[in-house]
C-alpha atoms as a PDB file:
ATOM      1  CA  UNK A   1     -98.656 -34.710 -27.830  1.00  0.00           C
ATOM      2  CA  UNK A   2    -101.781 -33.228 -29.850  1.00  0.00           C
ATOM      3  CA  UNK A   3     -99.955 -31.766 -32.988  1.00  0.00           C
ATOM      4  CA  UNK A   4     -99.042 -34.989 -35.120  1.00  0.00           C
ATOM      5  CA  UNK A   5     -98.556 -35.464 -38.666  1.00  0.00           C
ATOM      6  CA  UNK A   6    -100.739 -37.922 -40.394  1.00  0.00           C
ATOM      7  CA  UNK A   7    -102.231 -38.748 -44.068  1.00  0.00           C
ATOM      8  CA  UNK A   8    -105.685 -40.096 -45.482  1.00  0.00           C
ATOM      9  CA  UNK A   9    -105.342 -42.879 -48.410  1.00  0.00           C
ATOM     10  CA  UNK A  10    -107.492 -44.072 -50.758  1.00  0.00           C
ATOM     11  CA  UNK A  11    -107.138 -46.407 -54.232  1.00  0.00           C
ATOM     12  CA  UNK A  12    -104.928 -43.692 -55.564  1.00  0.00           C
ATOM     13  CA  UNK A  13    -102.096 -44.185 -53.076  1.00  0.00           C
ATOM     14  CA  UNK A  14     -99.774 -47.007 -52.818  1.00  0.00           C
ATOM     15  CA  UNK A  15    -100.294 -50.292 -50.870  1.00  0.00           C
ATOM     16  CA  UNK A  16     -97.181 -49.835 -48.443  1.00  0.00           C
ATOM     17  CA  UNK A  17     -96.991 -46.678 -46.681  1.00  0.00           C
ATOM     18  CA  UNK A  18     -93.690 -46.802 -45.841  1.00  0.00           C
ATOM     19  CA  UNK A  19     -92.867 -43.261 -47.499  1.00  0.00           C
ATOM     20  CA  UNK A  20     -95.330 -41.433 -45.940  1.00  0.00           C
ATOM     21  CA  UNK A  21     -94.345 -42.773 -42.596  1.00  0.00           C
ATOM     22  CA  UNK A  22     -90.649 -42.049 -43.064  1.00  0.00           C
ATOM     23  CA  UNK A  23     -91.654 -38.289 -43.830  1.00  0.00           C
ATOM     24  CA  UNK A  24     -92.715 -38.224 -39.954  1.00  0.00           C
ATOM     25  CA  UNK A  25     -96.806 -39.608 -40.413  1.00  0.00           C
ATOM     26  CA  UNK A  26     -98.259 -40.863 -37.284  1.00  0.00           C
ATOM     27  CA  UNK A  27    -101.282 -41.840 -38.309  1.00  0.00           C
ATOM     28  CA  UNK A  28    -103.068 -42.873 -41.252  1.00  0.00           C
ATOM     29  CA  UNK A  29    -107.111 -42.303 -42.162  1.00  0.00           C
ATOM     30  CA  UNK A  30    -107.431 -45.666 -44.325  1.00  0.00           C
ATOM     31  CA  UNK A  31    -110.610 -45.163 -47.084  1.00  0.00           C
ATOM     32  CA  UNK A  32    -113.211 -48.194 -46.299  1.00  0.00           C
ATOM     33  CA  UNK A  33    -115.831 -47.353 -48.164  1.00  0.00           C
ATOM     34  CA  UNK A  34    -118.598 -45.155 -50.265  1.00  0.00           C
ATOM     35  CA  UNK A  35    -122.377 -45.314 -50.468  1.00  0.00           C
ATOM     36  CA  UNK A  36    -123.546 -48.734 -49.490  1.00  0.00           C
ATOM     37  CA  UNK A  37    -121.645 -51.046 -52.201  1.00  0.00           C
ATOM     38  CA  UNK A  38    -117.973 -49.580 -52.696  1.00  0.00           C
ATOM     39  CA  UNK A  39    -115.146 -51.282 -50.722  1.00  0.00           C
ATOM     40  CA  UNK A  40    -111.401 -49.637 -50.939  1.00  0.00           C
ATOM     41  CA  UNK A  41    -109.684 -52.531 -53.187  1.00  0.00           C
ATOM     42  CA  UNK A  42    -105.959 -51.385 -51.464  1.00  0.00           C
ATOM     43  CA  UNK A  43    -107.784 -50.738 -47.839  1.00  0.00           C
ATOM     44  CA  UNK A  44    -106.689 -54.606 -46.330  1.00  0.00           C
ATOM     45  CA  UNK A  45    -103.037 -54.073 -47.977  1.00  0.00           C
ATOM     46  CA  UNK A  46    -102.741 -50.143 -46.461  1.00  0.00           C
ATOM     47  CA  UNK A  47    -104.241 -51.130 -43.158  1.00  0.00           C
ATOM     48  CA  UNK A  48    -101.685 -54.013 -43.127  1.00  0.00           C
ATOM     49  CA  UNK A  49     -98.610 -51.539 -43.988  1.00  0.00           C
ATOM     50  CA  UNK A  50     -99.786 -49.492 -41.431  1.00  0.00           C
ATOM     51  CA  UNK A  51     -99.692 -51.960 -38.481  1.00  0.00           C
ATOM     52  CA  UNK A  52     -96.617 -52.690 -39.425  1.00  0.00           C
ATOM     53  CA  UNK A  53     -95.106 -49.359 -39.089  1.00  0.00           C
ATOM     54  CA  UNK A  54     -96.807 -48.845 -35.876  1.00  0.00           C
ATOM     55  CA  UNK A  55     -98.915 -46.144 -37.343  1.00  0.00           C
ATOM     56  CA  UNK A  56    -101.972 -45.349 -35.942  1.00  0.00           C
ATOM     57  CA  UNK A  57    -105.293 -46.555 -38.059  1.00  0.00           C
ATOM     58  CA  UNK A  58    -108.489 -44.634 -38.404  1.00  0.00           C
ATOM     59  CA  UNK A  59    -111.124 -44.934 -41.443  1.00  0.00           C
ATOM     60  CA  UNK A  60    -113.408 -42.685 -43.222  1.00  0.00           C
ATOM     61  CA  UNK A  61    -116.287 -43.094 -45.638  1.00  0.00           C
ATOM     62  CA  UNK A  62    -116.953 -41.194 -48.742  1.00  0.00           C
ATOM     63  CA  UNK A  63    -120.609 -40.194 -48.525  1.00  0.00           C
ATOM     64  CA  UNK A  64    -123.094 -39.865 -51.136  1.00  0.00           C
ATOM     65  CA  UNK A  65    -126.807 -39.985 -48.844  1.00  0.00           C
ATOM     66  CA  UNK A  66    -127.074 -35.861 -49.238  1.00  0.00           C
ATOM     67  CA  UNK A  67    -128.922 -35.062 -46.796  1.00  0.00           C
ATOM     68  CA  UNK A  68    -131.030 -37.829 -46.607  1.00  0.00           C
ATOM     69  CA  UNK A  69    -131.057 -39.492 -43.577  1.00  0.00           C
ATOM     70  CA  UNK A  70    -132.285 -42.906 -43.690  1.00  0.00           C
ATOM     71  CA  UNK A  71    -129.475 -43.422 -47.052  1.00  0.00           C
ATOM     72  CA  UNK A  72    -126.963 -41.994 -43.883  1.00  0.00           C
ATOM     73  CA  UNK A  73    -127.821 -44.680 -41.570  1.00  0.00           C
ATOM     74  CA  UNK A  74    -127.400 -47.139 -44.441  1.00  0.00           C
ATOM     75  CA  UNK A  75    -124.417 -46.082 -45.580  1.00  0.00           C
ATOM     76  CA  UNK A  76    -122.992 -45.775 -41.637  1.00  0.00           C
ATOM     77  CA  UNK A  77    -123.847 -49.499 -40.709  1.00  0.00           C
ATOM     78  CA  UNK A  78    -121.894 -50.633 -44.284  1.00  0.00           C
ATOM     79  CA  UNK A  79    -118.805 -48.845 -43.400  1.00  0.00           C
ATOM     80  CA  UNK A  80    -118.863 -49.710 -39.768  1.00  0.00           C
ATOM     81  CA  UNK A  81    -118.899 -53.617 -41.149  1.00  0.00           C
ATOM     82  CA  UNK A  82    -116.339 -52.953 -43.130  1.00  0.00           C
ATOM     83  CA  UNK A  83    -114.344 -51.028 -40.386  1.00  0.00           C
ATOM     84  CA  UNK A  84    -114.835 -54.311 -38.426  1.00  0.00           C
ATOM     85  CA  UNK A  85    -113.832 -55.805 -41.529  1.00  0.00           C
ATOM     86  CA  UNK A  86    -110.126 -54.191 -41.701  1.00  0.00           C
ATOM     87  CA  UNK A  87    -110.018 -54.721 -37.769  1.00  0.00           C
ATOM     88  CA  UNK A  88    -110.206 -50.860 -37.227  1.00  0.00           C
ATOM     89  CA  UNK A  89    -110.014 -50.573 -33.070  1.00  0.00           C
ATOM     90  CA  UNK A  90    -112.910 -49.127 -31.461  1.00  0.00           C
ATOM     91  CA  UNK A  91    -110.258 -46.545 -29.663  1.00  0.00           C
ATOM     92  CA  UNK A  92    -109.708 -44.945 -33.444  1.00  0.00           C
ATOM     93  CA  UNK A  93    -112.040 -42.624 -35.590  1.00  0.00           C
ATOM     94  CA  UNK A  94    -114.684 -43.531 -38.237  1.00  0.00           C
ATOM     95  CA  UNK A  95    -114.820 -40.488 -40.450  1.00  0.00           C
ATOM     96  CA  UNK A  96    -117.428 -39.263 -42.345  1.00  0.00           C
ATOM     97  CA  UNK A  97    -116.150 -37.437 -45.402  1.00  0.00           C
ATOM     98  CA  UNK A  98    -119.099 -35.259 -46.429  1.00  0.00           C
ATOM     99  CA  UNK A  99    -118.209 -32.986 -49.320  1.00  0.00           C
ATOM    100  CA  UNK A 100    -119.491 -32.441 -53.079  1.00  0.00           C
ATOM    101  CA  UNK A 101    -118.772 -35.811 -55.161  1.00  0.00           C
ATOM    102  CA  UNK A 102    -119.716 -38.655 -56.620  1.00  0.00           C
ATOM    103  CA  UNK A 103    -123.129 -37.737 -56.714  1.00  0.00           C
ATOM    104  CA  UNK A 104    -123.218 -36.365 -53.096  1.00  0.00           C
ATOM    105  CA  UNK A 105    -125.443 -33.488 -52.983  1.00  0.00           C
ATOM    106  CA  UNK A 106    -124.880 -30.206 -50.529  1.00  0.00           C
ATOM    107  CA  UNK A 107    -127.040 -27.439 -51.724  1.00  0.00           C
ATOM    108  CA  UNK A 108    -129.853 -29.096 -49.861  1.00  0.00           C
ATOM    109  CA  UNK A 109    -131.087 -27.101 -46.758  1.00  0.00           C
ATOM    110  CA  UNK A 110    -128.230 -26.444 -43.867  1.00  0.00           C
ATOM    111  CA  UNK A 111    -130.285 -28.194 -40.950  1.00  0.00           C
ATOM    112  CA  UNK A 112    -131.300 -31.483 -43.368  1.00  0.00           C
ATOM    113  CA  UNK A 113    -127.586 -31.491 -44.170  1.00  0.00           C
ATOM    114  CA  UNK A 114    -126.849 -31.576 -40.653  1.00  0.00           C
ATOM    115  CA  UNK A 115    -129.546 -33.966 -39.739  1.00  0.00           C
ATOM    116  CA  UNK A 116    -128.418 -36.225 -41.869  1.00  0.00           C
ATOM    117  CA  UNK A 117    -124.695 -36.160 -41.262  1.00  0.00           C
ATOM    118  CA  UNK A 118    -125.617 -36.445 -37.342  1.00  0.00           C
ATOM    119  CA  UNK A 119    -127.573 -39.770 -38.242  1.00  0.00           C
ATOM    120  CA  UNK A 120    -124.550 -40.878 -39.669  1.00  0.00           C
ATOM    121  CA  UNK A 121    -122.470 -40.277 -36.884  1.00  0.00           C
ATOM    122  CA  UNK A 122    -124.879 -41.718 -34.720  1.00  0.00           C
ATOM    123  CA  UNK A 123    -124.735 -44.741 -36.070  1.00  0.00           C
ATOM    124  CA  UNK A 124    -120.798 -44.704 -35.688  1.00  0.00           C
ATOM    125  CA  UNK A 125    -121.395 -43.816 -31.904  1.00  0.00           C
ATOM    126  CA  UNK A 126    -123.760 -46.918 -31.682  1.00  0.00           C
ATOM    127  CA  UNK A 127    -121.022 -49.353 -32.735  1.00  0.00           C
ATOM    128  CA  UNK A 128    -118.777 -48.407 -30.068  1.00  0.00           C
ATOM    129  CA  UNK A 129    -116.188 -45.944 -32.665  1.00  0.00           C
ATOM    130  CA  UNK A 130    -115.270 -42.143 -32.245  1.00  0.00           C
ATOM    131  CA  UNK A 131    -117.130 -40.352 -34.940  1.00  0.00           C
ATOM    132  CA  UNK A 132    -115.267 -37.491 -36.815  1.00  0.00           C
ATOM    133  CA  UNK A 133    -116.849 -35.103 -39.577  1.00  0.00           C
ATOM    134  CA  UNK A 134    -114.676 -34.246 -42.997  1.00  0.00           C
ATOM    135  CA  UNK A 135    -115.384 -31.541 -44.982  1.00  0.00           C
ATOM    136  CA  UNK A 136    -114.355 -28.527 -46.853  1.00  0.00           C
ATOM    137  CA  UNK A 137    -114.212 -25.258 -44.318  1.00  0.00           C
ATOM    138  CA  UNK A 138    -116.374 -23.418 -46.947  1.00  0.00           C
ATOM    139  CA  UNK A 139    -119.038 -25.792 -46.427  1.00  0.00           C
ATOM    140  CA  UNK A 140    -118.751 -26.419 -42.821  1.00  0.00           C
ATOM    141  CA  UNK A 141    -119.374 -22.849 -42.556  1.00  0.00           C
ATOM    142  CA  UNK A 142    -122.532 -22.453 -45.081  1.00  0.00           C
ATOM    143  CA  UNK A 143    -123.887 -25.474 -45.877  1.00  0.00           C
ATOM    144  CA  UNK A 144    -123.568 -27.534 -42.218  1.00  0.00           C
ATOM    145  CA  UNK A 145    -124.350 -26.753 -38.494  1.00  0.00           C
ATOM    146  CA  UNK A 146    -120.825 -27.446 -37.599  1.00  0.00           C
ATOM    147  CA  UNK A 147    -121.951 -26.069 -34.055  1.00  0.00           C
ATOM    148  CA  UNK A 148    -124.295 -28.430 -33.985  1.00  0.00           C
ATOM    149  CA  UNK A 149    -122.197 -31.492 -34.747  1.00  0.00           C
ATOM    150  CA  UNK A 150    -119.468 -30.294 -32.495  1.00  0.00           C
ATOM    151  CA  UNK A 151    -121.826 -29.441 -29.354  1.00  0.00           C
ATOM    152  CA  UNK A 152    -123.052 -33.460 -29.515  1.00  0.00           C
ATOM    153  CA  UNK A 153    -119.646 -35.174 -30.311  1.00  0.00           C
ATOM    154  CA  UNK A 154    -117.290 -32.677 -28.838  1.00  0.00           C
ATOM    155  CA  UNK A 155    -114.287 -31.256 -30.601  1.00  0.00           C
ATOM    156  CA  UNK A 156    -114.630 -33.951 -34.188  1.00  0.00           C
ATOM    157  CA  UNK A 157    -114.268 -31.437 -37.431  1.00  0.00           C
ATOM    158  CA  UNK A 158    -111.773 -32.633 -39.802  1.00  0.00           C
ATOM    159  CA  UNK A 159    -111.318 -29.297 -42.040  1.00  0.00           C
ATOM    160  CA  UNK A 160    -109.430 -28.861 -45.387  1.00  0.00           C
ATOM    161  CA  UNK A 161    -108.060 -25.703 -46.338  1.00  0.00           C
ATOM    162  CA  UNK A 162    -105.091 -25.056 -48.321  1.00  0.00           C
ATOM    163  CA  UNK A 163    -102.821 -22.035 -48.587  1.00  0.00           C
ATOM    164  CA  UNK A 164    -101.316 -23.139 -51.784  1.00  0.00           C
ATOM    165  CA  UNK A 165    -101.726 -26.200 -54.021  1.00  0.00           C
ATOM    166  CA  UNK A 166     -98.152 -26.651 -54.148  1.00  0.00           C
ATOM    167  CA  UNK A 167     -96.296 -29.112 -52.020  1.00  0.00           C
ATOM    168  CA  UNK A 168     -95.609 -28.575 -48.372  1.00  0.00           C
ATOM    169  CA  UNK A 169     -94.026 -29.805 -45.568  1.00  0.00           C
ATOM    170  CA  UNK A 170     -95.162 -27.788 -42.507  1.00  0.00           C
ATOM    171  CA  UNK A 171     -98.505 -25.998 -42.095  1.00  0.00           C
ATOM    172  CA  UNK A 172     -98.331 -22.160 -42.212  1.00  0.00           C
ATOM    173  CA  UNK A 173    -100.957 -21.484 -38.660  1.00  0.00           C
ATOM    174  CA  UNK A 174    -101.282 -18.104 -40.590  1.00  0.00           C
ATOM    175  CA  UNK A 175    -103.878 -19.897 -42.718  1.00  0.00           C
ATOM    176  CA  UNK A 176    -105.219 -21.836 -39.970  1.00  0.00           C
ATOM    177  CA  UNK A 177    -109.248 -22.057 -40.993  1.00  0.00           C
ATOM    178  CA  UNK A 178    -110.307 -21.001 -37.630  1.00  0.00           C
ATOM    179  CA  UNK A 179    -113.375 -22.765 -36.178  1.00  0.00           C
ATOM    180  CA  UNK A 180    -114.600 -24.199 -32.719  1.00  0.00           C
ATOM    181  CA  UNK A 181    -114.167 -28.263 -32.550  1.00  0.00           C
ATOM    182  CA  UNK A 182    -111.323 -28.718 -34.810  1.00  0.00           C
ATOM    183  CA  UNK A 183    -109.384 -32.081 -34.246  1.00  0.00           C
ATOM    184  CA  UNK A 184    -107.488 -32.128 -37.616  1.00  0.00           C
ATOM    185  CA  UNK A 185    -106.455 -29.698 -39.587  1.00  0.00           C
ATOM    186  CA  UNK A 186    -106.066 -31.279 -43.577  1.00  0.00           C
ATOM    187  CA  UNK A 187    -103.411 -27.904 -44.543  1.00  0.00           C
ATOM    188  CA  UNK A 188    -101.844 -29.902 -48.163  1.00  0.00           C
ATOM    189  CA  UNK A 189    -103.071 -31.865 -51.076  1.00  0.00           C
ATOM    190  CA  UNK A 190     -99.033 -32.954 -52.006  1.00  0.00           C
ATOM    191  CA  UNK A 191     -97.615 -33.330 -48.439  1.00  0.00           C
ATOM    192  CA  UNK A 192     -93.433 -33.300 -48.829  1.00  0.00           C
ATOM    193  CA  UNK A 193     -94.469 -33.828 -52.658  1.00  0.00           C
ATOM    194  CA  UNK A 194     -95.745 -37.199 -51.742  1.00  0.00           C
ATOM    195  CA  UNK A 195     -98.952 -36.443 -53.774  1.00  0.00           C
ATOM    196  CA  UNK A 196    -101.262 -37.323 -50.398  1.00  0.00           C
ATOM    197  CA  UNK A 197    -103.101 -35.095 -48.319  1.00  0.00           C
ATOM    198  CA  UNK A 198    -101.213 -33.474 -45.645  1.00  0.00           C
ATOM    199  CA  UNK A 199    -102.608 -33.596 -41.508  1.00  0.00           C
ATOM    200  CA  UNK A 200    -101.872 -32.139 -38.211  1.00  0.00           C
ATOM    201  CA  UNK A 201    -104.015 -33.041 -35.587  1.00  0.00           C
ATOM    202  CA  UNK A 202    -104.935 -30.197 -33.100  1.00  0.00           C
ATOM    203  CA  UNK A 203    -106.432 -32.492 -30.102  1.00  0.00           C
ATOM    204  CA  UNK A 204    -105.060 -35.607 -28.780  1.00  0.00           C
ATOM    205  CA  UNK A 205    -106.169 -38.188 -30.819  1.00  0.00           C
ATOM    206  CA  UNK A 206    -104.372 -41.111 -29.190  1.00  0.00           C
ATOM    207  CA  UNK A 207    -104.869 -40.470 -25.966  1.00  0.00           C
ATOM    208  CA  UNK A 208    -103.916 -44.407 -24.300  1.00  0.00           C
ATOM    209  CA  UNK A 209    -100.567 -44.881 -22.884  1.00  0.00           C
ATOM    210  CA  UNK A 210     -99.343 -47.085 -25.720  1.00  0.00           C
ATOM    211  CA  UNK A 211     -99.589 -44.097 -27.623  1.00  0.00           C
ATOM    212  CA  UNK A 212     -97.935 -42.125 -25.467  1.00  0.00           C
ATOM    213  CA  UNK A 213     -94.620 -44.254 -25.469  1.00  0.00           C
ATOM    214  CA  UNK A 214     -95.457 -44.832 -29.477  1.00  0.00           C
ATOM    215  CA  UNK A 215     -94.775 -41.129 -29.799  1.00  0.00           C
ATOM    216  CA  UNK A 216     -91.953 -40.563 -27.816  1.00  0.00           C
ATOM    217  CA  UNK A 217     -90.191 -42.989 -30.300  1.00  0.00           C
ATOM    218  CA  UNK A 218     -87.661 -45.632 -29.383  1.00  0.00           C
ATOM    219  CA  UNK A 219     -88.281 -47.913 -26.342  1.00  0.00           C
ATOM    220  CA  UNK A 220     -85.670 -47.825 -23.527  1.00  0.00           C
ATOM    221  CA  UNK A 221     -84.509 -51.342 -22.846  1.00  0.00           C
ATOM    222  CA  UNK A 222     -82.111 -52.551 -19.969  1.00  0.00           C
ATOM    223  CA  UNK A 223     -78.366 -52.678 -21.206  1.00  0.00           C
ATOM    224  CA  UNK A 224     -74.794 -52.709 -20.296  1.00  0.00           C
ATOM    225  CA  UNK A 225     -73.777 -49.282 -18.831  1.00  0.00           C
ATOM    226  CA  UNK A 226     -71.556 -47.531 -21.459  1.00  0.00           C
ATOM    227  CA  UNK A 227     -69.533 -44.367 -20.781  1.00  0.00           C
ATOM    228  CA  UNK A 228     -66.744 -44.103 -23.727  1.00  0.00           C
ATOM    229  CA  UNK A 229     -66.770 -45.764 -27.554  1.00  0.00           C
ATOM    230  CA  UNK A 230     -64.601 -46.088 -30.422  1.00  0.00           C
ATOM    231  CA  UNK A 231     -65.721 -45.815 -33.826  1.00  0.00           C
ATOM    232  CA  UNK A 232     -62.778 -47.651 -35.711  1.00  0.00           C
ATOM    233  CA  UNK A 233     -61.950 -46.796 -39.116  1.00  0.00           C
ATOM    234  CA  UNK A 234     -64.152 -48.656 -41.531  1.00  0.00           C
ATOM    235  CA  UNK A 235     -62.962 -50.701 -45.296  1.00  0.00           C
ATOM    236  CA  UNK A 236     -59.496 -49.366 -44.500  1.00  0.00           C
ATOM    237  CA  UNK A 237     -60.805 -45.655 -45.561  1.00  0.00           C
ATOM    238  CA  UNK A 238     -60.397 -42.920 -42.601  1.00  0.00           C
ATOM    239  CA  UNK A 239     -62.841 -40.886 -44.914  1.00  0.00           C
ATOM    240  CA  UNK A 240     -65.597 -42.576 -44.031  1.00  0.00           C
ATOM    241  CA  UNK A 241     -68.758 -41.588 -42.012  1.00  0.00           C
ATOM    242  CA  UNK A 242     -71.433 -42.860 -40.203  1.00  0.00           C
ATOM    243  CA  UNK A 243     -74.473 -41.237 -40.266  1.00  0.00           C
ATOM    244  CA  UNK A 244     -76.240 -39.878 -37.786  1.00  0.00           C
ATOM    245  CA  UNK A 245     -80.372 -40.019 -36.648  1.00  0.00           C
ATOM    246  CA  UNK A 246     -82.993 -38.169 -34.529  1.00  0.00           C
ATOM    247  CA  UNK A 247     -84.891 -40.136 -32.114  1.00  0.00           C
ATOM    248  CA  UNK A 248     -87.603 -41.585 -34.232  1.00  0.00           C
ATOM    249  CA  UNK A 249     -84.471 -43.372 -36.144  1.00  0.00           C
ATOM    250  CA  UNK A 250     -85.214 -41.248 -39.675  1.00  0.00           C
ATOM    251  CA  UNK A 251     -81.872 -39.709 -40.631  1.00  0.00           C
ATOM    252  CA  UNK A 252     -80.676 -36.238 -40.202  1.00  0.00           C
ATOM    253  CA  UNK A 253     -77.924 -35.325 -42.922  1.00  0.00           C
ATOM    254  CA  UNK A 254     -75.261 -35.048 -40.242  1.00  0.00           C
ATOM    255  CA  UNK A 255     -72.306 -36.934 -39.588  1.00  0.00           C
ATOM    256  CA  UNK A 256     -69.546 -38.374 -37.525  1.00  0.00           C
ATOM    257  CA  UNK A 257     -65.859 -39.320 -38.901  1.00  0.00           C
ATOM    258  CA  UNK A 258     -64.456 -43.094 -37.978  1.00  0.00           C
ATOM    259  CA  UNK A 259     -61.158 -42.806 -36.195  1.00  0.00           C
ATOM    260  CA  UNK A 260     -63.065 -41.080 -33.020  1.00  0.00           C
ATOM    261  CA  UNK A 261     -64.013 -41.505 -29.808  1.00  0.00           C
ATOM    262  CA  UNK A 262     -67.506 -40.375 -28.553  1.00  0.00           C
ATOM    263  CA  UNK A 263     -69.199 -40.043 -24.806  1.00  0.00           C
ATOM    264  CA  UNK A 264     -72.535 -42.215 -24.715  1.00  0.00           C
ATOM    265  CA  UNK A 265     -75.853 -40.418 -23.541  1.00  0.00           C
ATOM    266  CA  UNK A 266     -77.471 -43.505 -23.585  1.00  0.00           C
ATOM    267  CA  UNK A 267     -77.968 -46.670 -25.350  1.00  0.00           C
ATOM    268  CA  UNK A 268     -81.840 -46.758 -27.253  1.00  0.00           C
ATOM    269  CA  UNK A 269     -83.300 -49.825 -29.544  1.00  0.00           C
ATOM    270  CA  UNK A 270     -85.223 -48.633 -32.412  1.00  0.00           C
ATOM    271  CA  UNK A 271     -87.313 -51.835 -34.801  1.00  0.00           C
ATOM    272  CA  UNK A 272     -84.743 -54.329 -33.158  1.00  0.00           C
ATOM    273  CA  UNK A 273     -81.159 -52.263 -34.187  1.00  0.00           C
ATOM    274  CA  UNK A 274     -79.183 -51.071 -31.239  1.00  0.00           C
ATOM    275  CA  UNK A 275     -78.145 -46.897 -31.120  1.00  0.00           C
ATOM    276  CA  UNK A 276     -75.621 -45.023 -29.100  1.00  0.00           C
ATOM    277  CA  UNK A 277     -77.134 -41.616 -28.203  1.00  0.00           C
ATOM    278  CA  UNK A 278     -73.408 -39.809 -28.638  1.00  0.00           C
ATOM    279  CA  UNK A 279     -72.459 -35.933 -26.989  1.00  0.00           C
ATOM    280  CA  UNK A 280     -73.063 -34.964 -30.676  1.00  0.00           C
ATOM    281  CA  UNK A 281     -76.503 -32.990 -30.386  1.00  0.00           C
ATOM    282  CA  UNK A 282     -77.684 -36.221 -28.313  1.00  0.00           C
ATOM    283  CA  UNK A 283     -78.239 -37.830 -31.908  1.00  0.00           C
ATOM    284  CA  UNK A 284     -78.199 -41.296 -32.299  1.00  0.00           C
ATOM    285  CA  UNK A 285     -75.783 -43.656 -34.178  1.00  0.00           C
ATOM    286  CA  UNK A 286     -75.713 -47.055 -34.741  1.00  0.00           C
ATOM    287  CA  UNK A 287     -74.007 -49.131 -32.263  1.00  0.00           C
ATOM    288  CA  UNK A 288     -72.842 -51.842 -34.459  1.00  0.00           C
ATOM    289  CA  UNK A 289     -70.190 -49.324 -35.994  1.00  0.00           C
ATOM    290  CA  UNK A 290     -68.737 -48.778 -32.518  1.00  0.00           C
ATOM    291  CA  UNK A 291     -66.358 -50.970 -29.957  1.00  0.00           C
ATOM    292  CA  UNK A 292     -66.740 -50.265 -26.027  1.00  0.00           C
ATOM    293  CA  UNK A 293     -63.282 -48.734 -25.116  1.00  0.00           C
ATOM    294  CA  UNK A 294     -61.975 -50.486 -21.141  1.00  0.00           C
END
């Protein structure tokens, strides 16, 4: 699946990413570092909360070389020890995030610019990591060769454009900042109102098959054929519901009463809890509410 939703963090977002992840994030761009001495104080604790979601970890570096390129080959051998660091796998991304900052300077010529930011990625490609390029789309059109970049590391721009500074859930395509080599598309600075930057990725960025079965959500494990349940009433009150979930085990605002019997789909384990998969929509429902009817 190439369109996934995902978030970059940096010192300004929480430690656990729990949230972000329950709003449907996939993956997670964890900031390492910037220039050659500034290490992400939450980075270990966010890279942590990450792995334990099952999220997907990339990194990216805030750079301030310019378009200096011995200062980018500096500053990419820092952040690739650091990536090391944080246990980033070489199957992920190493971002550059080249954009006006912190003393980062972009009104230099549009070939030193790129030669510079191609160093950098270099570098990345030398320690065995995907290199991916961040940046405005106003300055990957003016101020970088974004062909360039793109024609020697294939399809890597990371853009950011927004439609509205207000927070959204879903990217509007209509706005889509059309460009050749676009892997992610950065559409929202207050994803879902989550104050953190909103992604959809455009390629395949996890492309292994324990990605594959990541996204597809819930393992399927071995168990006890199951054709017909009961849901008995629950604390003596026939009012009561259970609540219902989609695949991924986030819930969906519907409902079943107790009292009823339900036809089972199939029986699905999501983080250890066991779900019926009911002839309600084929939504899911936790199992321990239900007996087995003979």
């Amino acid at each position: 699946m190439n369109r996934q939703y995902g978030i970059d963090v940096a010192t300004y977002q929480t430690a656990d990413l729990t949230r972000y992840y329950n709003c449907g994030s996939k993956y997670v761009f964890v900031k390492a570092t910037e220039g050659t001495g500034y290490f992400n104080p939450k980075a270990v604790s966010q890279v942590r909360s990450a792995h334990k979601l099952k999220m997907f970890v990339h990194a990216y570096h805030f750079a301030t070389f310019g378009n200096s390129v011995s200062r980018a080959k500096a500053e990419a051998k820092y952040f690739v020890s650091r990536a090391k660091y944080l246990n980033i796998s070489k199957k992920r991304y190493l971002a550059l995030d080249w954009e006006t900052g912190d003393g980062n300077v972009v009104v230099n010529s549009r070939s030193s610019n790129t030669s510079a930011i191609i160093a950098f990625m270099n570098e990345v490609k030398k320690a065995g990591y995907k290199p991916m390029l961040y940046s405005g789309a106003s300055l990957l059109r003016n101020n970088i060769d974004a062909a360039k970049v793109v024609k020697k590391f294939g399809s890597c721009l990371w853009v950011a454009s927004y439609m509205t500074m207000n927070p959204i859930n879903k990217p509007d395509f209509n706005w889509f900042p059309s460009m050749n080599g676009v892997a992610i598309w950065q559409f929202s600075s207050n994803w879902c109102g989550l104050n953190v930057d909103g992604n959809i990725s455009l390629i395949n960025l996890h492309g292994e098959k324990v990605a594959e079965s990541h996204q597809k959500g819930p393992t399927k494990k071995p168990v006890k054929k199951v054709s017909v349940v009961y849901a008995p009433i629950i604390n003596n009150d026939p009012n009561w519901k259970i609540a219902l979930r989609d695949k991924d085990g986030h819930l969906t605002g519907k409902y079943i009463r107790t009292g009823t019997s339900w036809k089972v789909i199939d029986t699905l384990t999501i983080k250890g809890e066991k779900y019926y998969k009911l002839g309600t929509d084929q939504q899911l429902a936790p199992a321990k509410y239900f007996k087995v009817k003979k």
